[in-house]
C-alpha atoms as a PDB file:
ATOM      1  CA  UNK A   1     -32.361 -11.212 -32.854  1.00  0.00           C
ATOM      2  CA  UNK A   2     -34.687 -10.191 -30.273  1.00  0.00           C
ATOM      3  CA  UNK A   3     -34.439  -7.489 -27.351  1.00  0.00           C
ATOM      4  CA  UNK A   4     -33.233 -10.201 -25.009  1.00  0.00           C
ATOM      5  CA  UNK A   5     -29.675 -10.991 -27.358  1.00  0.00           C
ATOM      6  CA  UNK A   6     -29.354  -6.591 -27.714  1.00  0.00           C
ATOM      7  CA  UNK A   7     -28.923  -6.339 -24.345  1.00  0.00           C
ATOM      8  CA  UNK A   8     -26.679  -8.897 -23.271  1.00  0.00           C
ATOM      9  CA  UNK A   9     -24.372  -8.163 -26.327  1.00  0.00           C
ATOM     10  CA  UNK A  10     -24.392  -4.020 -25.006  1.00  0.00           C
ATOM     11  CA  UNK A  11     -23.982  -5.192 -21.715  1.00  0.00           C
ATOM     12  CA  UNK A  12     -20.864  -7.563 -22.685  1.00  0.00           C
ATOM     13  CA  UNK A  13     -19.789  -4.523 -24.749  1.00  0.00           C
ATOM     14  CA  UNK A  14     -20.428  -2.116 -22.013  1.00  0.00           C
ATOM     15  CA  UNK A  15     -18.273  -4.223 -19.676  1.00  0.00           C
ATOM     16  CA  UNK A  16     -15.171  -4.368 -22.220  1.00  0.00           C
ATOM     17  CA  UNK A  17     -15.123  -1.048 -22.462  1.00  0.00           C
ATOM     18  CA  UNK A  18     -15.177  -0.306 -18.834  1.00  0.00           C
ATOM     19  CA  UNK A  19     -12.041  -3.027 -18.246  1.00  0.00           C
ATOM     20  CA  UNK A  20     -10.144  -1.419 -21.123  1.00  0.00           C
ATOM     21  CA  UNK A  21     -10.407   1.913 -19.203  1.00  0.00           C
ATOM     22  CA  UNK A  22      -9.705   0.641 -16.261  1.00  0.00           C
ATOM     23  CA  UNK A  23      -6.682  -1.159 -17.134  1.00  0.00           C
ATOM     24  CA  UNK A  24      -5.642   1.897 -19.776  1.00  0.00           C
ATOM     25  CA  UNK A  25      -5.978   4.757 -17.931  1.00  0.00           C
ATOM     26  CA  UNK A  26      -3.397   6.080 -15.077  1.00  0.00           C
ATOM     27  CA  UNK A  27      -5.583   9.149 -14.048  1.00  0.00           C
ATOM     28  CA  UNK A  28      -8.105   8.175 -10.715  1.00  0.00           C
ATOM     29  CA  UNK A  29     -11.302  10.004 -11.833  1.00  0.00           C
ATOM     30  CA  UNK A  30     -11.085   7.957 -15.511  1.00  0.00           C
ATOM     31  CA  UNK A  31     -10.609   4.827 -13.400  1.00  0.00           C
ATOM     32  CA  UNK A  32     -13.584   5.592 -11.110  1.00  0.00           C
ATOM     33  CA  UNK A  33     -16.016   5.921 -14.289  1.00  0.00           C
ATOM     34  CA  UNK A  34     -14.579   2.982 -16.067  1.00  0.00           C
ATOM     35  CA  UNK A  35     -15.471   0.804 -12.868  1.00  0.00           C
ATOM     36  CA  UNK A  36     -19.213   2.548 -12.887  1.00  0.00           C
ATOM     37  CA  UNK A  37     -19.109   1.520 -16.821  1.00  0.00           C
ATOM     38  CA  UNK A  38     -18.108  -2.150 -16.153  1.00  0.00           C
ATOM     39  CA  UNK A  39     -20.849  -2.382 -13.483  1.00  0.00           C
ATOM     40  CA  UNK A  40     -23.469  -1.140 -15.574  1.00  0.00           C
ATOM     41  CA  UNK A  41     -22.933  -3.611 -18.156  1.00  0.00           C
ATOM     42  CA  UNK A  42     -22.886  -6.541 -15.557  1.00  0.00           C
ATOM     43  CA  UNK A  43     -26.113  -4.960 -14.615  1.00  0.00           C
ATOM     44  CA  UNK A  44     -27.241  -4.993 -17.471  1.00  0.00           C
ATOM     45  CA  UNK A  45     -26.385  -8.532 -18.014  1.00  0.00           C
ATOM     46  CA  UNK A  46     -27.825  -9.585 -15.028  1.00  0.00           C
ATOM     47  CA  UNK A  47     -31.288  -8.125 -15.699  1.00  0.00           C
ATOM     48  CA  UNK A  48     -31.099 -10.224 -18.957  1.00  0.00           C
ATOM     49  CA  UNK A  49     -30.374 -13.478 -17.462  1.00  0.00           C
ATOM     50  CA  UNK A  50     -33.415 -12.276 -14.766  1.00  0.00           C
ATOM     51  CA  UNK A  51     -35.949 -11.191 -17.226  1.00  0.00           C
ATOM     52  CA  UNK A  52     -34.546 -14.482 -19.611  1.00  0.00           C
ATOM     53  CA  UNK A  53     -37.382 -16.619 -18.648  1.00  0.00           C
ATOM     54  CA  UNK A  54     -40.240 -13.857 -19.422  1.00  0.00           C
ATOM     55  CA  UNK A  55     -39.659 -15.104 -23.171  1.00  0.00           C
ATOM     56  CA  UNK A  56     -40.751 -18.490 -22.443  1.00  0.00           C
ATOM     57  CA  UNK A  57     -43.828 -17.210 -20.045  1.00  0.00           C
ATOM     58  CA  UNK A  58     -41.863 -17.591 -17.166  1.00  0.00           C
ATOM     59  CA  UNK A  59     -42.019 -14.852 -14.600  1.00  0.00           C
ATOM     60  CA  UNK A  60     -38.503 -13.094 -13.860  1.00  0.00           C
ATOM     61  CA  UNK A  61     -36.406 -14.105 -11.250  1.00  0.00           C
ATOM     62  CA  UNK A  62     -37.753 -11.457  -8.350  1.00  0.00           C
ATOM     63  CA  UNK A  63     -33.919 -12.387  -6.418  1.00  0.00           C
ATOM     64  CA  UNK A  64     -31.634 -11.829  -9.490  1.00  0.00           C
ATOM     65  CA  UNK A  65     -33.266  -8.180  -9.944  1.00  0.00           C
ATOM     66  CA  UNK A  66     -33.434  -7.486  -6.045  1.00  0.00           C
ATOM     67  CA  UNK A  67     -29.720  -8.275  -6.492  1.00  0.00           C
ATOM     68  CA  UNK A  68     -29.490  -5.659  -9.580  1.00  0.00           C
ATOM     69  CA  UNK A  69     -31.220  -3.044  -7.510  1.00  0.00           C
ATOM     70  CA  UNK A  70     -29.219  -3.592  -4.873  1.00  0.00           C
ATOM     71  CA  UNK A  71     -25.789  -3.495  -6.723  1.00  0.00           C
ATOM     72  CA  UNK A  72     -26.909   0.011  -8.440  1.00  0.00           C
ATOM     73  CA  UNK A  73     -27.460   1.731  -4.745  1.00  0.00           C
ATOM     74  CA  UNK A  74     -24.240   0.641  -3.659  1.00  0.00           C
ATOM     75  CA  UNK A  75     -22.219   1.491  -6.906  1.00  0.00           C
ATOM     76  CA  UNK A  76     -23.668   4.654  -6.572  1.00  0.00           C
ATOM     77  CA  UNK A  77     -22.718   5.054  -2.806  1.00  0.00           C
ATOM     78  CA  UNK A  78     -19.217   3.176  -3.088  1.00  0.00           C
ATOM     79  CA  UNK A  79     -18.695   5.623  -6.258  1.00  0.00           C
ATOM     80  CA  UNK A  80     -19.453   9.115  -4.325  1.00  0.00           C
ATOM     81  CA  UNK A  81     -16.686   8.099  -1.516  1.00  0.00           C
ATOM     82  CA  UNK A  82     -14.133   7.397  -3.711  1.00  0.00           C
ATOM     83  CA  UNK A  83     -14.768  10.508  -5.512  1.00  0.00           C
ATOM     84  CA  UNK A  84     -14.891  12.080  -2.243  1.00  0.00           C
ATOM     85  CA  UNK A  85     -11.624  10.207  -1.479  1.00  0.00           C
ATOM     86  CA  UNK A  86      -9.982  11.302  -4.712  1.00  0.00           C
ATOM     87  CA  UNK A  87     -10.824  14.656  -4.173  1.00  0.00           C
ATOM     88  CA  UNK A  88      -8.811  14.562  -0.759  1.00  0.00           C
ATOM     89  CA  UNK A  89      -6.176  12.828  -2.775  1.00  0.00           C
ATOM     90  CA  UNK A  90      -5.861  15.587  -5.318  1.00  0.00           C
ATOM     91  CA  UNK A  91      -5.767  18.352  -2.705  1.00  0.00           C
ATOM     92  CA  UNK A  92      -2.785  16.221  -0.499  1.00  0.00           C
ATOM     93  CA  UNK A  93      -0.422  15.417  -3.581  1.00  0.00           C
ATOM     94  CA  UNK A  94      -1.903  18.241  -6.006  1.00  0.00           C
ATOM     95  CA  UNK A  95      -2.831  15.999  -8.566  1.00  0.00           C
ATOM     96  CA  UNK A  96      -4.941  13.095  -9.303  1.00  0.00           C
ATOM     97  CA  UNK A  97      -3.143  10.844 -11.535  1.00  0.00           C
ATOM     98  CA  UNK A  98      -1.914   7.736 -10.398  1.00  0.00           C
ATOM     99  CA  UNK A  99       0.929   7.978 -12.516  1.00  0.00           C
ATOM    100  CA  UNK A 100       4.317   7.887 -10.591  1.00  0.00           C
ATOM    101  CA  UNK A 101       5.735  10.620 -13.136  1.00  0.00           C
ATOM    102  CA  UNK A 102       2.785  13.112 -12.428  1.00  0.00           C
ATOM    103  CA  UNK A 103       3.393  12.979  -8.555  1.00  0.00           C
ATOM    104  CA  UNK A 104       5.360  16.290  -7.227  1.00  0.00           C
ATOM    105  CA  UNK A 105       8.830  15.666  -5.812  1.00  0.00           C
ATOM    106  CA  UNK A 106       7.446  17.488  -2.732  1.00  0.00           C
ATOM    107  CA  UNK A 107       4.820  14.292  -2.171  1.00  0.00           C
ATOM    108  CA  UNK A 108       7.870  11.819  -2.214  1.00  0.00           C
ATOM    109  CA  UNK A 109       8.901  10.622   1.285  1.00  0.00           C
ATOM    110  CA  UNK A 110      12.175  12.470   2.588  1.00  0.00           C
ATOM    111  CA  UNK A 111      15.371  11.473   4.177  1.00  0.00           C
ATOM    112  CA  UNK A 112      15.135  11.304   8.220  1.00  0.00           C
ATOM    113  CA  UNK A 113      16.789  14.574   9.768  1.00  0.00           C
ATOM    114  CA  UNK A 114      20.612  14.549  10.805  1.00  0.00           C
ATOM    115  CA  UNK A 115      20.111  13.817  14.655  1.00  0.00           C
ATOM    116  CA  UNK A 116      21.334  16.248  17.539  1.00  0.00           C
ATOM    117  CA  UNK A 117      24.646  15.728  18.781  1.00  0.00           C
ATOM    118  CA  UNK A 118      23.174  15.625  22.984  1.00  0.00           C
ATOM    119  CA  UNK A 119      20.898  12.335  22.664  1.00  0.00           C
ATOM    120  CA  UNK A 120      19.617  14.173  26.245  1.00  0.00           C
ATOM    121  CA  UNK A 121      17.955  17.008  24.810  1.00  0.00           C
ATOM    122  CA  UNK A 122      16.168  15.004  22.291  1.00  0.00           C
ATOM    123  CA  UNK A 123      14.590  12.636  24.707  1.00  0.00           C
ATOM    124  CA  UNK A 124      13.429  15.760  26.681  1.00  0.00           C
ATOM    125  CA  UNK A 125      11.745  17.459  24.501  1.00  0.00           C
ATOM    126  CA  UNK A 126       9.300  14.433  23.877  1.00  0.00           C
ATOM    127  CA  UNK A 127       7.669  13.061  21.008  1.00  0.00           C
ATOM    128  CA  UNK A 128       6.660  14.574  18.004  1.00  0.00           C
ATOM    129  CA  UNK A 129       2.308  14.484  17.616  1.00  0.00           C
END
């Protein structure tokens, strides 16, 4: 086996393990590294199939490993807003599992308010910002 066959079988490996996670686990933060672990290993088998034609004395593909460069900058920026995001999840529902069990009963919608009994007095007093 040479280096070539390695990487594309970590990479393949690399992106079952991040779909397991992602499908497996309920809490957001697991789910946010999962989908960073399933992009690295497309990554990573993207910069084989660019780099495949080196073996042969072919020069890599220059657009396939832009492409790779430019998928790793924006993982990295799409994955520090939705930890950003998560973390104004967790302080809004006090947790950060996705799991409809681990949610407070305080975060569940309530029932509308009994309304007055002078329809007058509500429409004066205007709408609620």
């Amino acid at each position: 086996m040479n280096s070539a066959t390695w990487y594309g079988l970590v990479g393949a490996a690399l992106s079952g393990v991040g779909l397991y996670g992602l499908i497996v686990h309920p809490h957001a933060l697991r789910k946010i590294l999962s989908f960073n672990l399933l992009g690295a290993g497309v990554f990573l088998i993207a910069g084989v199939v660019a780099r495949r034609g080196a073996g042969a004395g072919l020069p890599g593909d220059p657009v396939l490993q832009g492409l790779v460069i430019t998928g790793i900058i924006v993982a990295f920026a799409a994955t520090a807003l939705a930890v950003a995001l998560l973390l104004r999840f967790a302080a809004a529902a006090g947790t950060a599992s996705l799991a409809e069990s681990a949610l407070p009963q305080a975060a569940q919608p309530s029932p509308e308010p009994a309304t007055t009994a002078d329809p007058g007095a509500a429409a004066q007093a205007g709408p609620k910002l």
